[in-house]
N, C-alpha and C. Protein backbone atom coordinates (compact mmCIF):
# COMPACT_ATOMS: atom_id res chain seq x y z
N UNK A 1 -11.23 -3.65 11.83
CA UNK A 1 -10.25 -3.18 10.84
C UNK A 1 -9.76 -1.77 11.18
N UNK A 2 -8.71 -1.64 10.62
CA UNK A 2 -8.19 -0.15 11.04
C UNK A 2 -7.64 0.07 9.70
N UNK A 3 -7.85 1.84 9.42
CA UNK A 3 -7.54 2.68 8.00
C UNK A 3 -6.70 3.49 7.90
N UNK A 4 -6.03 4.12 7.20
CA UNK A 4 -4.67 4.51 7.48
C UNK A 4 -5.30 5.98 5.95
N UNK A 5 -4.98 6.47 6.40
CA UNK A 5 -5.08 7.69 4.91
C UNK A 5 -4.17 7.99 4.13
N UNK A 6 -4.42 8.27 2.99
CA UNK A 6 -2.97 8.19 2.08
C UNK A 6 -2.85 9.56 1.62
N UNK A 7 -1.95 10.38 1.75
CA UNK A 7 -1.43 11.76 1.38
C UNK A 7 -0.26 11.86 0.68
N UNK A 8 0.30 11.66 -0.65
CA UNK A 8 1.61 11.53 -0.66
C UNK A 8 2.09 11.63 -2.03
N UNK A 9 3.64 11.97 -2.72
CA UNK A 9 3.76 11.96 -3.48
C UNK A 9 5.18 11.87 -3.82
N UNK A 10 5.23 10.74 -2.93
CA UNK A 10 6.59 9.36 -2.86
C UNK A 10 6.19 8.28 -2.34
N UNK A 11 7.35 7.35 -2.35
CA UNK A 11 7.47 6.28 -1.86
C UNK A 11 6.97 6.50 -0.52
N UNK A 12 6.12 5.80 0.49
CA UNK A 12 5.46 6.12 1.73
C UNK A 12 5.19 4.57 2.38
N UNK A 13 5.42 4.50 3.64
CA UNK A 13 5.39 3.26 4.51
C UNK A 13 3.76 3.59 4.91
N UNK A 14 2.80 2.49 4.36
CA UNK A 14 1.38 2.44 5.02
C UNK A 14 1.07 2.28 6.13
N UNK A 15 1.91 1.13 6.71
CA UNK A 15 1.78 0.49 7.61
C UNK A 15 3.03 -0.15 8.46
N UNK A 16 3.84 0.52 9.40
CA UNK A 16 4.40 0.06 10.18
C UNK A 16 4.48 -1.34 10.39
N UNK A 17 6.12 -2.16 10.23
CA UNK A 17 6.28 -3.53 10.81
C UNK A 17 5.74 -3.67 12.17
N UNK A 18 5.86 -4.98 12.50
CA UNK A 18 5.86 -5.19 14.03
C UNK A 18 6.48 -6.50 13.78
N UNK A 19 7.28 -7.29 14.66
CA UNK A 19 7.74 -8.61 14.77
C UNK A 19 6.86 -9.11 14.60
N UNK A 20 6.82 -10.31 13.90
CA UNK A 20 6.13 -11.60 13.95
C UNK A 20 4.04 -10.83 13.77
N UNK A 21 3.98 -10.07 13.25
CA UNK A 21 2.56 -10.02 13.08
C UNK A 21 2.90 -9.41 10.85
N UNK A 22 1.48 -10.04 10.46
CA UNK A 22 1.34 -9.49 9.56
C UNK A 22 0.57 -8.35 9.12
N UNK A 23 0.27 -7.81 7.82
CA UNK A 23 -0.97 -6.50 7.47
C UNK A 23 -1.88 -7.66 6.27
N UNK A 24 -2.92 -7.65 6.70
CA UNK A 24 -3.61 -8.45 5.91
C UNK A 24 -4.74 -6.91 5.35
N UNK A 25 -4.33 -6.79 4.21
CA UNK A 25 -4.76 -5.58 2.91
C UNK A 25 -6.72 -6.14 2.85
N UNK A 26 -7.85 -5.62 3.69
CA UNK A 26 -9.19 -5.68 3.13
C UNK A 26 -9.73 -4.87 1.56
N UNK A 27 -9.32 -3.61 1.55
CA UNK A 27 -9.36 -2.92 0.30
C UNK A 27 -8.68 -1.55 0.57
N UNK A 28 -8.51 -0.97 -0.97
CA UNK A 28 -7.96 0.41 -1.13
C UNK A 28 -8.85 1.31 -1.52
N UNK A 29 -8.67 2.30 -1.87
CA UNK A 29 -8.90 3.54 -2.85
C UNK A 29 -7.87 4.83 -2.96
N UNK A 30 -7.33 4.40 -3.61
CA UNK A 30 -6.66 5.58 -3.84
C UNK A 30 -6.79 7.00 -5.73
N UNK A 31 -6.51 8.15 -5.47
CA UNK A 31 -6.98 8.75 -6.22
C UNK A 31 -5.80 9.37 -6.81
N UNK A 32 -5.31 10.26 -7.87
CA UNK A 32 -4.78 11.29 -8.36
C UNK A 32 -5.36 11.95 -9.25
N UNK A 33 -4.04 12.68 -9.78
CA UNK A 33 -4.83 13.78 -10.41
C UNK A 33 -3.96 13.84 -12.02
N UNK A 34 -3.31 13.04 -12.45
CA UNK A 34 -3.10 11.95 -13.79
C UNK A 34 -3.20 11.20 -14.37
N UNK A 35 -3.49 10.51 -15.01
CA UNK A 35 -3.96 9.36 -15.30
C UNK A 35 -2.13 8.28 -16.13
N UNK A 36 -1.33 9.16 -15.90
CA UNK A 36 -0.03 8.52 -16.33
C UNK A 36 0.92 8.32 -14.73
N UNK A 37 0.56 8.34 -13.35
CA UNK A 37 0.74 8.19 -12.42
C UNK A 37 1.09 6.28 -12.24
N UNK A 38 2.34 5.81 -12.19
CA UNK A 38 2.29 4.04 -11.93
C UNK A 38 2.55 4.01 -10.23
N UNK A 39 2.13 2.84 -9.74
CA UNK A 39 2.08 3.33 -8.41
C UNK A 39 1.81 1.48 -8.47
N UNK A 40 2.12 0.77 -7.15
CA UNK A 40 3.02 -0.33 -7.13
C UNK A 40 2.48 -0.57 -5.66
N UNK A 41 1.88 -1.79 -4.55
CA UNK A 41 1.66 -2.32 -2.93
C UNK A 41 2.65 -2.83 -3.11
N UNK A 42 3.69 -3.16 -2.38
CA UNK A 42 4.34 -4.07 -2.04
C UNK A 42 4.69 -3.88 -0.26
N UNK A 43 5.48 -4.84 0.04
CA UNK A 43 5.71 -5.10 1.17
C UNK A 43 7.40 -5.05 1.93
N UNK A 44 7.97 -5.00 2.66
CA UNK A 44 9.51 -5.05 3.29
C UNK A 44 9.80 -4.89 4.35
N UNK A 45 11.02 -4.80 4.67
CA UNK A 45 11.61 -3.94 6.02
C UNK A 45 12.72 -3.05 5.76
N UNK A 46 13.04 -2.12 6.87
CA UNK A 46 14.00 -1.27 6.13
C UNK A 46 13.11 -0.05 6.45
N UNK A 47 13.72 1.13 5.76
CA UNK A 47 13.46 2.46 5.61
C UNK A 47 12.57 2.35 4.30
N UNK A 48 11.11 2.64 3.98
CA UNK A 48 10.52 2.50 3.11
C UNK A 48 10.48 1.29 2.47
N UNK A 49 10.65 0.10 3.36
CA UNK A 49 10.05 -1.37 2.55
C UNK A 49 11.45 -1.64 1.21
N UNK A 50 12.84 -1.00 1.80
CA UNK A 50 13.94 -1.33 0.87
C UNK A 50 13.92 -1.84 0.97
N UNK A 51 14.32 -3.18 1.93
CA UNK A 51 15.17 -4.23 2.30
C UNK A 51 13.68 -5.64 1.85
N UNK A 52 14.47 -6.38 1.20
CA UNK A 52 13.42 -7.37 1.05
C UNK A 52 12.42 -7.24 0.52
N UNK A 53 12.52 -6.63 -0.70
CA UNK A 53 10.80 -5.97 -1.12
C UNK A 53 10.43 -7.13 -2.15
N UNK A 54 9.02 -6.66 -1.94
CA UNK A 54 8.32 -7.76 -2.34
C UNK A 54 6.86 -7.08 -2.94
N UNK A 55 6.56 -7.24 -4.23
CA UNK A 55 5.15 -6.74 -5.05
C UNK A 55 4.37 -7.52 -4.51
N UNK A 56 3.28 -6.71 -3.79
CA UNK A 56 1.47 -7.52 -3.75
C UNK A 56 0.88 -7.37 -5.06
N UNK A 57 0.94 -6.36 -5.44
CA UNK A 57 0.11 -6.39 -6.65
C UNK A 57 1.46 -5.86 -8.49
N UNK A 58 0.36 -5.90 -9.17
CA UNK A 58 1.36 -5.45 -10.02
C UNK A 58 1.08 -3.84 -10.60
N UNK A 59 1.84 -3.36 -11.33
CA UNK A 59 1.83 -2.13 -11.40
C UNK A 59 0.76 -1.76 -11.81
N UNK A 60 0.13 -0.38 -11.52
CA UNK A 60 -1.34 0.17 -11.94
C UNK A 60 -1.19 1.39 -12.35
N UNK A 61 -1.65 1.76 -13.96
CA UNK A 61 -1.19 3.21 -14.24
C UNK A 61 -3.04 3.81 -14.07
N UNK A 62 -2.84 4.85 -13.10
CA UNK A 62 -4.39 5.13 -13.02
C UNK A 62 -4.77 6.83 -12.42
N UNK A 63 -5.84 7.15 -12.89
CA UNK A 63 -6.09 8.16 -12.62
C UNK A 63 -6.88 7.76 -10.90
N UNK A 64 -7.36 6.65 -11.36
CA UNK A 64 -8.44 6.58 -9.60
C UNK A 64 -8.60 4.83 -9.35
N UNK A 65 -8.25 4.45 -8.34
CA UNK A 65 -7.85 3.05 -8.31
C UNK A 65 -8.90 2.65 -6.91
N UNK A 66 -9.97 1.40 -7.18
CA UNK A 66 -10.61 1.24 -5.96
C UNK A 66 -10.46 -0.60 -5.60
N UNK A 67 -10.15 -1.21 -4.54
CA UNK A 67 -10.30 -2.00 -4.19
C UNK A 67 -11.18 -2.29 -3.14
N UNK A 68 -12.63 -2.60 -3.60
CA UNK A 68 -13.18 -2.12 -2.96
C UNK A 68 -13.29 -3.30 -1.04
N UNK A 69 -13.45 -3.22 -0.11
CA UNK A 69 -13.73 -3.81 1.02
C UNK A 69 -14.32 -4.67 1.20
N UNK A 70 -14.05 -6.11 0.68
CA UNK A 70 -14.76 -7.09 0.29
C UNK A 70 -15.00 -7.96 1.46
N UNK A 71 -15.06 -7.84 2.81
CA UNK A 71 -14.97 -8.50 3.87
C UNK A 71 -13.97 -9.54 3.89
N UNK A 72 -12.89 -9.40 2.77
CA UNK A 72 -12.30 -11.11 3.32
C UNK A 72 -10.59 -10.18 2.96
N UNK A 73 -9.37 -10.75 2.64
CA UNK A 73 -7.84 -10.21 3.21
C UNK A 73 -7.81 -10.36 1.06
N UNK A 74 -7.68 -9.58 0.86
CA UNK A 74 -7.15 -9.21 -0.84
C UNK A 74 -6.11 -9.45 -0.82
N UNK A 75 -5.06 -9.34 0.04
CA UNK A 75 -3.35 -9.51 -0.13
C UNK A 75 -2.78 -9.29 1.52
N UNK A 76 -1.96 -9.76 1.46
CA UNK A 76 -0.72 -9.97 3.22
C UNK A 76 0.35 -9.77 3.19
N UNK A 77 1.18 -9.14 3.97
CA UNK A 77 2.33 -9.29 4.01
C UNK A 77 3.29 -10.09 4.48
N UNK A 78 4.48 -10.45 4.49
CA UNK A 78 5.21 -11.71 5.28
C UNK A 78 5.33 -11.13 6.70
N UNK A 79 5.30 -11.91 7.79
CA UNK A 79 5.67 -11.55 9.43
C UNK A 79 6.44 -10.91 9.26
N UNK A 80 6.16 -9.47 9.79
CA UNK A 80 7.37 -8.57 10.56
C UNK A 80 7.58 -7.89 9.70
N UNK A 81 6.88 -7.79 8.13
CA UNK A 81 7.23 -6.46 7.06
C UNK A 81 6.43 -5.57 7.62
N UNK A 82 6.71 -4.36 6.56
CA UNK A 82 6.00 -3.31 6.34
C UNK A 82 5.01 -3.12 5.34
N UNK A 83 4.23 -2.64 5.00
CA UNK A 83 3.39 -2.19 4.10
C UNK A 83 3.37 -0.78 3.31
N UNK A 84 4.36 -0.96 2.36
CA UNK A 84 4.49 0.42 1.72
C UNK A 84 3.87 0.82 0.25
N UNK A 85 3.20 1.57 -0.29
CA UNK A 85 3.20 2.35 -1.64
C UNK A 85 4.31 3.09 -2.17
N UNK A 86 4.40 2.22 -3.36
CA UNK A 86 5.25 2.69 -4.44
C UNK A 86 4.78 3.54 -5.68
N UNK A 87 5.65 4.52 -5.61
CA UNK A 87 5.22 5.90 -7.20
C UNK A 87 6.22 5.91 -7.84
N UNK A 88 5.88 6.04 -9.01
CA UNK A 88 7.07 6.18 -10.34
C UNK A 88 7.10 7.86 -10.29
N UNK A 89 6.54 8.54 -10.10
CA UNK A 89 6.94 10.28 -9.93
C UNK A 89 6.07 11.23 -8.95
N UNK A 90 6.11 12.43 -8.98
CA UNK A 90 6.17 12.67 -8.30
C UNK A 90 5.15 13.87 -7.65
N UNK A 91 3.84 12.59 -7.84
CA UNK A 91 2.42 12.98 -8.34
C UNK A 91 1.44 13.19 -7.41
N UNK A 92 0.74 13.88 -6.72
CA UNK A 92 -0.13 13.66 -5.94
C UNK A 92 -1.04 12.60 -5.90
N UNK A 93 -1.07 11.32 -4.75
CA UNK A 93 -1.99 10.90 -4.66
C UNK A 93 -2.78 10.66 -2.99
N UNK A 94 -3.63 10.61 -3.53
CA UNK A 94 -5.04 10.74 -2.06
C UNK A 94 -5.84 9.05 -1.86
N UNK A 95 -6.05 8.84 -0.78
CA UNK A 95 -6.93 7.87 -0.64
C UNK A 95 -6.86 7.33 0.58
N UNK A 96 -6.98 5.94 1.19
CA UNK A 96 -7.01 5.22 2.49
C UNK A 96 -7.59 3.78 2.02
N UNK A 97 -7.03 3.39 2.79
CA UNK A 97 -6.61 2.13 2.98
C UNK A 97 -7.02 1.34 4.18
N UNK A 98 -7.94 -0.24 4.28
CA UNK A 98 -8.36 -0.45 5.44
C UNK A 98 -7.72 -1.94 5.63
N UNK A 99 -7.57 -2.24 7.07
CA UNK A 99 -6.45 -3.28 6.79
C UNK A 99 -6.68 -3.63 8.47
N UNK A 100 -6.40 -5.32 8.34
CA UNK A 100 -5.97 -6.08 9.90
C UNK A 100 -4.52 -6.43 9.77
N UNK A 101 -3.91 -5.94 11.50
CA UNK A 101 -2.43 -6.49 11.62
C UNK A 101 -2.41 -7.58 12.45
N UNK A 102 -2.18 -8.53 12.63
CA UNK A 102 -1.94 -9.38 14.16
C UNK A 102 -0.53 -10.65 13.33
């Protein structure tokens, strides 16, 4: 698996497309420092997962969010998207993310 760290406080691409491979999501954790912070996985292509977007999960209003690494794929993306996090403002959040692409 490979982890990606999360620093950010916008819309942010996790995980780079590639043709024809997917991001199969093992678990998250991500943190802030509000607890009125909504923040959104979804998937696309495009500049920040515009084009074609698509919700993995549904919205989460949270001060500290863990999914934890359950050995098996929690959520995927379609061939050839991206893997981006979505924020409703414009909030600090922290965490990483561990994940297979092929």
């Amino acid at each position: 698996p490979s982890s990606v760290m999360v620093n950010t406080t916008t819309t942010v691409e996790l995980v780079a497309a590639t043709a024809a491979q997917r991001v199969y999501v093992c678990g998250f954790s991500l943190d802030n420092d509000t607890a009125t912070t909504q923040l959104q996985v979804m998937y696309g292509t495009g500049t920040l997962c515009a084009t074609d977007q698509t919700n993995l999960t549904g919205t989460y209003t949270v001060a500290a969010l863990t999914l934890p690494n359950a050995g098996a794929t929690q959520f995927q993306t379609a061939a050839g998207a991206a893997l981006c996090l979505e924020l409703n403002s414009n909030t600090q959040v922290n965490g990483h993310l561990t994940y297979l692409k092929y």
